[in-house]
N, C-alpha and C. Protein backbone atom coordinates (compact mmCIF):
# COMPACT_ATOMS: atom_id res chain seq x y z
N UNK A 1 44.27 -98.47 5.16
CA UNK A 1 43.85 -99.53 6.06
C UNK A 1 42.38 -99.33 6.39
N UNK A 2 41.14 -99.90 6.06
CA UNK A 2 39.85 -100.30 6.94
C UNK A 2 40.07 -100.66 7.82
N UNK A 3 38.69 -100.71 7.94
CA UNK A 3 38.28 -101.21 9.53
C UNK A 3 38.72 -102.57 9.70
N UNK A 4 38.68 -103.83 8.99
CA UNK A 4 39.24 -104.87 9.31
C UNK A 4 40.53 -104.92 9.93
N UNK A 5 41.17 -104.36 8.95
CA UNK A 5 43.05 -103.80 9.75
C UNK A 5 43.19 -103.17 10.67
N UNK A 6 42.08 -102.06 11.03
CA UNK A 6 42.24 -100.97 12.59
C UNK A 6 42.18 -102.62 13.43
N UNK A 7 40.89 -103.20 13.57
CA UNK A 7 40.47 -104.33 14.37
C UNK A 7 41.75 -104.99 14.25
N UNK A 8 42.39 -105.50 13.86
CA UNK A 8 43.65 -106.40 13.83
C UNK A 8 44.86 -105.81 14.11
N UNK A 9 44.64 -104.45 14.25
CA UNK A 9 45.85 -103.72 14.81
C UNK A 9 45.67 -103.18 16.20
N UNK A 10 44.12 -102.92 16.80
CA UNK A 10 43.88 -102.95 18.46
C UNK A 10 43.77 -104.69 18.67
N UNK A 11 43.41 -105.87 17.98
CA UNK A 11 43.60 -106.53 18.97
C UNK A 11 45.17 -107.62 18.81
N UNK A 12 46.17 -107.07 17.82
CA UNK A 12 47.73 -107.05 18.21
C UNK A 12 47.80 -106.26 19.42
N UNK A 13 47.93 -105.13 19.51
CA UNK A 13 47.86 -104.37 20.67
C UNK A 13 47.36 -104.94 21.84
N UNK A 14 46.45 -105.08 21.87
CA UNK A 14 45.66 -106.02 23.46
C UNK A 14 46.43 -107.34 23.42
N UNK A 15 46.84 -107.81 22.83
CA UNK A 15 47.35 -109.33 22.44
C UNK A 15 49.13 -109.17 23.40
N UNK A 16 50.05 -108.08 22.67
CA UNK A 16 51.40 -107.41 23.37
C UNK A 16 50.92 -107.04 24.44
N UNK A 17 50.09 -106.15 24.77
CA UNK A 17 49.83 -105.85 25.85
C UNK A 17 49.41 -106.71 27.23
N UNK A 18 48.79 -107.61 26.99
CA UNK A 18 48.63 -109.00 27.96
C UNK A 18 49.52 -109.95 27.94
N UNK A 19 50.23 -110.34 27.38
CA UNK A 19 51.46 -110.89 27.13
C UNK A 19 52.42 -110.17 27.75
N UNK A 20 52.71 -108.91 27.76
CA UNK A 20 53.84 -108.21 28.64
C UNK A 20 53.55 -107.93 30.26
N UNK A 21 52.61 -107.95 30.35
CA UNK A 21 51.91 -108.17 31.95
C UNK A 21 52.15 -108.92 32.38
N UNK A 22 51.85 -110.56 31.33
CA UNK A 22 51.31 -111.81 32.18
C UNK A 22 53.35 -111.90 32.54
N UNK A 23 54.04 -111.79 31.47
CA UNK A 23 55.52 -112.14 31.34
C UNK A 23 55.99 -111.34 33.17
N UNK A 24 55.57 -109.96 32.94
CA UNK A 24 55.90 -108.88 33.92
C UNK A 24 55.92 -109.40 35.27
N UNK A 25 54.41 -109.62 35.32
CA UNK A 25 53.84 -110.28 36.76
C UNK A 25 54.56 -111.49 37.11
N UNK A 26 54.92 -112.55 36.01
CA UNK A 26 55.49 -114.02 36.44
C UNK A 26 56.32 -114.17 36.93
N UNK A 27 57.27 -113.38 36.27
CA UNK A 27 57.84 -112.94 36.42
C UNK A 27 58.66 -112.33 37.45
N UNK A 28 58.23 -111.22 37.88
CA UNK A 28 58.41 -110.22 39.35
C UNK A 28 58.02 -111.23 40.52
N UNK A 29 56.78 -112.06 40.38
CA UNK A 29 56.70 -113.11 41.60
C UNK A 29 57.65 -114.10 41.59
N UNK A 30 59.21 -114.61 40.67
CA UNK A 30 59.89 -115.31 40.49
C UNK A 30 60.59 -114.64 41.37
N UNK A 31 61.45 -113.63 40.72
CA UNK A 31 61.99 -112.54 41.55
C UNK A 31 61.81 -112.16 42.81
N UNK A 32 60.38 -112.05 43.55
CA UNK A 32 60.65 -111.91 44.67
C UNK A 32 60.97 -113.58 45.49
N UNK A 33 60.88 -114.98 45.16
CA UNK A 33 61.04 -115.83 45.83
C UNK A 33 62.02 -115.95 45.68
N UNK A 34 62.84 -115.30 44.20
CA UNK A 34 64.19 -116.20 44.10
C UNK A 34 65.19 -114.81 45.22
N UNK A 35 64.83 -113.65 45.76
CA UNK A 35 65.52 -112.78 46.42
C UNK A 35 65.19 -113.60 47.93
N UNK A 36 64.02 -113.40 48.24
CA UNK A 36 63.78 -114.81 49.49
C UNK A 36 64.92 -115.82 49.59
N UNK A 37 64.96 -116.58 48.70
CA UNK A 37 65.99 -117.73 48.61
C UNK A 37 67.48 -117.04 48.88
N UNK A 38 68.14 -115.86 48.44
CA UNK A 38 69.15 -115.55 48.40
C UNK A 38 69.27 -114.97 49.57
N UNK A 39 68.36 -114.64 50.19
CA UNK A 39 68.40 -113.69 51.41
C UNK A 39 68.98 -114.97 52.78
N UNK A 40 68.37 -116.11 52.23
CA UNK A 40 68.77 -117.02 52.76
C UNK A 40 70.32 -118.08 52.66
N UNK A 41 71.11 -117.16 51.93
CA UNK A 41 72.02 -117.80 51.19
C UNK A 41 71.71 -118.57 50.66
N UNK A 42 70.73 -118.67 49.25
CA UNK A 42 71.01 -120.38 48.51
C UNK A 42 71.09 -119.43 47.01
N UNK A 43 72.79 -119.93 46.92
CA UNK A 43 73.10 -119.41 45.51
C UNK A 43 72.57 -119.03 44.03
N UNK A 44 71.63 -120.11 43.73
CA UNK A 44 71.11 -120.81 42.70
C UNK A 44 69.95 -119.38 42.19
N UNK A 45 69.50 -118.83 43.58
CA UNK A 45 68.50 -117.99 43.24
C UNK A 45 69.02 -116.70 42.99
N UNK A 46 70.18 -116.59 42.62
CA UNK A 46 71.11 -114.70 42.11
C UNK A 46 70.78 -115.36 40.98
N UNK A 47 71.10 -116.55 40.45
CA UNK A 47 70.74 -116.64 38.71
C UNK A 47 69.36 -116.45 38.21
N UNK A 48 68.77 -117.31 39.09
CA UNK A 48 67.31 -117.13 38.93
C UNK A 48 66.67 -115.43 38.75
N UNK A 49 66.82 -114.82 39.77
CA UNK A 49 66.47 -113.68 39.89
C UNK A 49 67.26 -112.70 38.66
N UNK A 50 68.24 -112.92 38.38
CA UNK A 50 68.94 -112.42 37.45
C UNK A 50 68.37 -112.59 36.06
N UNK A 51 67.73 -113.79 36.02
CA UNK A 51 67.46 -114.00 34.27
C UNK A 51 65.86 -113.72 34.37
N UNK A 52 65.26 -113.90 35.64
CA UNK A 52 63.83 -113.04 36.14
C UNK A 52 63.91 -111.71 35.77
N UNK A 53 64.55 -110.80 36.09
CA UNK A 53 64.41 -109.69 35.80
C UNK A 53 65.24 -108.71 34.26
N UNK A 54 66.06 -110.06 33.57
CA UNK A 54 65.89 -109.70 31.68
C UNK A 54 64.93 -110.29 30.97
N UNK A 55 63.97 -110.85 31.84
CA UNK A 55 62.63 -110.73 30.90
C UNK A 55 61.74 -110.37 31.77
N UNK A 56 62.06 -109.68 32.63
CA UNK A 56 61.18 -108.53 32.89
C UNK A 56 61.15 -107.43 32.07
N UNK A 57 63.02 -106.89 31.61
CA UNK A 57 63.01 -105.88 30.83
C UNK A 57 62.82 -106.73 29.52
N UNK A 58 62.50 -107.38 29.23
CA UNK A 58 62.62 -107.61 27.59
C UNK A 58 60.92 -107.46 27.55
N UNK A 59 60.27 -107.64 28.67
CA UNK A 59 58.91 -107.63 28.36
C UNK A 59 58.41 -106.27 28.10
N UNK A 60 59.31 -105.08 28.88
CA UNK A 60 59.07 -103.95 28.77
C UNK A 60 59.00 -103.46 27.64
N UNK A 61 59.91 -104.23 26.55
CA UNK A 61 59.25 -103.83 24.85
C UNK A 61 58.79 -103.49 24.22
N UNK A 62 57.48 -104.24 24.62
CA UNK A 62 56.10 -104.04 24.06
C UNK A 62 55.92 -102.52 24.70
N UNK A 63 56.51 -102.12 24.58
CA UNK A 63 56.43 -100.59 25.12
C UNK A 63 56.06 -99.77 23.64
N UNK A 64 57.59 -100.29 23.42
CA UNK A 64 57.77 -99.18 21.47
C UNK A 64 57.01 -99.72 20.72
N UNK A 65 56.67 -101.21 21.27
CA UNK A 65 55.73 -101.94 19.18
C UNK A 65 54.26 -101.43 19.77
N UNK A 66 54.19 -101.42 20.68
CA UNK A 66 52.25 -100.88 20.81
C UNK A 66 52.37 -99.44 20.47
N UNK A 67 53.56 -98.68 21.11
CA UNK A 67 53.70 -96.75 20.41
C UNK A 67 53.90 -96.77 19.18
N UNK A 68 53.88 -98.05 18.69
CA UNK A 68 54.48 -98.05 16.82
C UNK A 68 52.89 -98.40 16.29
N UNK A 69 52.21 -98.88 16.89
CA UNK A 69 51.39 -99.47 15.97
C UNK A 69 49.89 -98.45 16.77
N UNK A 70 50.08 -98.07 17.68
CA UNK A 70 48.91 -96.52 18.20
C UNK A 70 49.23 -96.01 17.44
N UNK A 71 50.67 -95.16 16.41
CA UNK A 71 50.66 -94.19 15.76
C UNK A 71 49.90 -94.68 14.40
N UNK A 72 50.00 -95.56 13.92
CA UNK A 72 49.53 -96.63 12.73
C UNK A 72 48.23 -95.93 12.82
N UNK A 73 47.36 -96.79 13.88
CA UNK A 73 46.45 -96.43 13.81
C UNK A 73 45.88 -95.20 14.27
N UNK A 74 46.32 -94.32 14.86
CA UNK A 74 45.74 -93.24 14.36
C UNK A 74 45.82 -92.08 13.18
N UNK A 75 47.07 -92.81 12.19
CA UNK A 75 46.95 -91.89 11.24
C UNK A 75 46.08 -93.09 10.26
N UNK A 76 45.96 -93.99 10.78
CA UNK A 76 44.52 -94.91 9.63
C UNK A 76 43.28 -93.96 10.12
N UNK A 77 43.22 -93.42 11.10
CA UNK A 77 41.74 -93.07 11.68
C UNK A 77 42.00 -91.75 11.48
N UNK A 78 43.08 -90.60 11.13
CA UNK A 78 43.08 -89.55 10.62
C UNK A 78 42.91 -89.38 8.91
N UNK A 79 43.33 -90.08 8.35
CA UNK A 79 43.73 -90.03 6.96
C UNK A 79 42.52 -90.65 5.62
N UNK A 80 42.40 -90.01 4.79
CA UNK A 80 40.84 -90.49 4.30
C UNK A 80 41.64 -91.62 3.52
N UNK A 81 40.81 -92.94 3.28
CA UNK A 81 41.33 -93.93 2.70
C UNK A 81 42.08 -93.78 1.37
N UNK A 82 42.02 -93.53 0.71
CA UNK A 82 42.58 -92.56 -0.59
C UNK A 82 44.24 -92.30 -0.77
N UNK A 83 44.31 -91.97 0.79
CA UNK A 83 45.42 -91.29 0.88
C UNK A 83 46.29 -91.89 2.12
N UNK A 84 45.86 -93.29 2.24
CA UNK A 84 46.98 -94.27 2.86
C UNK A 84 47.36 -94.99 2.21
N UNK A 85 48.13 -94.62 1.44
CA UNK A 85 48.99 -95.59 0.44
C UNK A 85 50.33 -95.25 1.20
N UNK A 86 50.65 -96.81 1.86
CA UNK A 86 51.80 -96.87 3.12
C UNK A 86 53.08 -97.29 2.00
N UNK A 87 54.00 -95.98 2.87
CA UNK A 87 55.92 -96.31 2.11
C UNK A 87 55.97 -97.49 3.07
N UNK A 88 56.53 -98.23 1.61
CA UNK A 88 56.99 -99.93 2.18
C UNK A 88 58.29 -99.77 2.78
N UNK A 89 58.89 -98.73 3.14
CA UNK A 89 59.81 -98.57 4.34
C UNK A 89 59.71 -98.40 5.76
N UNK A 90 58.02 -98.15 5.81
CA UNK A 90 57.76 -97.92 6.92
C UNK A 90 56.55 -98.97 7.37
N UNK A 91 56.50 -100.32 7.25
CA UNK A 91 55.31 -101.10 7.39
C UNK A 91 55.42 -101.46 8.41
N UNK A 92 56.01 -101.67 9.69
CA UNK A 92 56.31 -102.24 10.52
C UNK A 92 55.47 -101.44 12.15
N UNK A 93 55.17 -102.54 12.75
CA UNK A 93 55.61 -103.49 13.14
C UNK A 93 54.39 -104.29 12.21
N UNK A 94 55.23 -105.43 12.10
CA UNK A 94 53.66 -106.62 11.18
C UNK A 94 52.51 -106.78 12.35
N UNK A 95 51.82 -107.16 12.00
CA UNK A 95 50.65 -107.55 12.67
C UNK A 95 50.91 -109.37 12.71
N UNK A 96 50.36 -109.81 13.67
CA UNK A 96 50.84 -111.41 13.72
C UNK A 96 49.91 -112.32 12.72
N UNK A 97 51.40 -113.25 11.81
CA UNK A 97 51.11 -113.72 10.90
C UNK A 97 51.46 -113.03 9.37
N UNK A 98 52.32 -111.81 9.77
CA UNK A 98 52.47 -110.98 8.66
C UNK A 98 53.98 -110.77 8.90
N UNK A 99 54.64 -110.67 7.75
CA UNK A 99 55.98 -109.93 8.12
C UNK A 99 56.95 -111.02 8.45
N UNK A 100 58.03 -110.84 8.62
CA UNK A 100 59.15 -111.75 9.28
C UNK A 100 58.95 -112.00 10.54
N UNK A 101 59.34 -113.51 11.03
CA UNK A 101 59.41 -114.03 12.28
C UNK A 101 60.87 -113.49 12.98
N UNK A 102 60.83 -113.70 13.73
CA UNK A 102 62.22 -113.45 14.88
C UNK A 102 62.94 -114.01 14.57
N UNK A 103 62.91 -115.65 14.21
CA UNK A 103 63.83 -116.41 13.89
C UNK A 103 64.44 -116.25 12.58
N UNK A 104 63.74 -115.80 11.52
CA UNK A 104 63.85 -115.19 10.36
C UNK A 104 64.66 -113.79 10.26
N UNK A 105 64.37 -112.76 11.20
CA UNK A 105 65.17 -111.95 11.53
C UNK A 105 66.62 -112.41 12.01
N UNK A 106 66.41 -112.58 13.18
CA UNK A 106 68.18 -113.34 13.55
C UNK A 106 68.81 -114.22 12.30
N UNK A 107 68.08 -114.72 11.68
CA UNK A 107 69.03 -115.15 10.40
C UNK A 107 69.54 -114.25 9.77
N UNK A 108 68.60 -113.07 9.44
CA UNK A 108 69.10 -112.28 8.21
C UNK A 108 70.35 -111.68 8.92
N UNK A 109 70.29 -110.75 9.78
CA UNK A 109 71.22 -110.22 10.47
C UNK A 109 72.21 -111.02 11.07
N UNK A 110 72.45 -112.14 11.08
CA UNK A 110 73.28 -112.93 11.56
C UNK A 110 74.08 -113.60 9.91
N UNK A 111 73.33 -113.08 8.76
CA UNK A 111 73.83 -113.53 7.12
C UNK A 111 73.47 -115.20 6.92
N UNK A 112 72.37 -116.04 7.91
CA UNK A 112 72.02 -117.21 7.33
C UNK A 112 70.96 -116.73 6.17
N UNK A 113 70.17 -117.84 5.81
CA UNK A 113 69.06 -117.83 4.79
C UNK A 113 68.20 -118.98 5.75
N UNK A 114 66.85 -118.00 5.33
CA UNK A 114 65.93 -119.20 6.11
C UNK A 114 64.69 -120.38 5.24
């Protein structure tokens, strides 16, 4: 991997990384109005707050694909070019625009074709 690919692999990284914040933060301020609301008895907000805080944890994610793709790049920034010739078992996570989509995934594993 060059330098073009390090650059496209810190700014995937900054890209998950602001995206799991902005999700985090919207999140958590949903959560605290929809606990407000419940505190007040109005039902509606246990669901709310409930599906507020599984994408809170789903945002937490971006936890493992940014520790997947820091290790990437620092064995691109340890390793002399020569000698990154990457096992196609281990390419992942794609960089965006590369690789299978989600929806593409849930097909395979679900046995559609996309």
């Amino acid at each position: 991997m060059g330098d073009p690919e390090a650059h496209r692999a810190l700014e995937a990284i900054r890209t998950e990384i602001d995206g799991a914040a902005n999700v985090i933060l919207t999140e958590a301020e949903a959560s605290l109005r929809s606990l407000a609301g419940a505190r007040q008895g109005v039902e509606p907000s246990l669901a709310e707050l409930e599906g507020s805080l599984g994408r809170i944890l789903q945002a937490c994610a971006f936890h493992d694909i940014v520790g997947q793709r820091l290790a990437e790049l620092r064995r691109m920034l340890s390793t002399p070019d020569a000698a990154l010739a990457r096992d196609p078992l281990l390419n992942g996570p794609a960089l965006p625009g590369e690789g299978l989509d989600q929806a593409a995934i849930d097909a395979l594993l679900q046995g559609g074709a996309r």
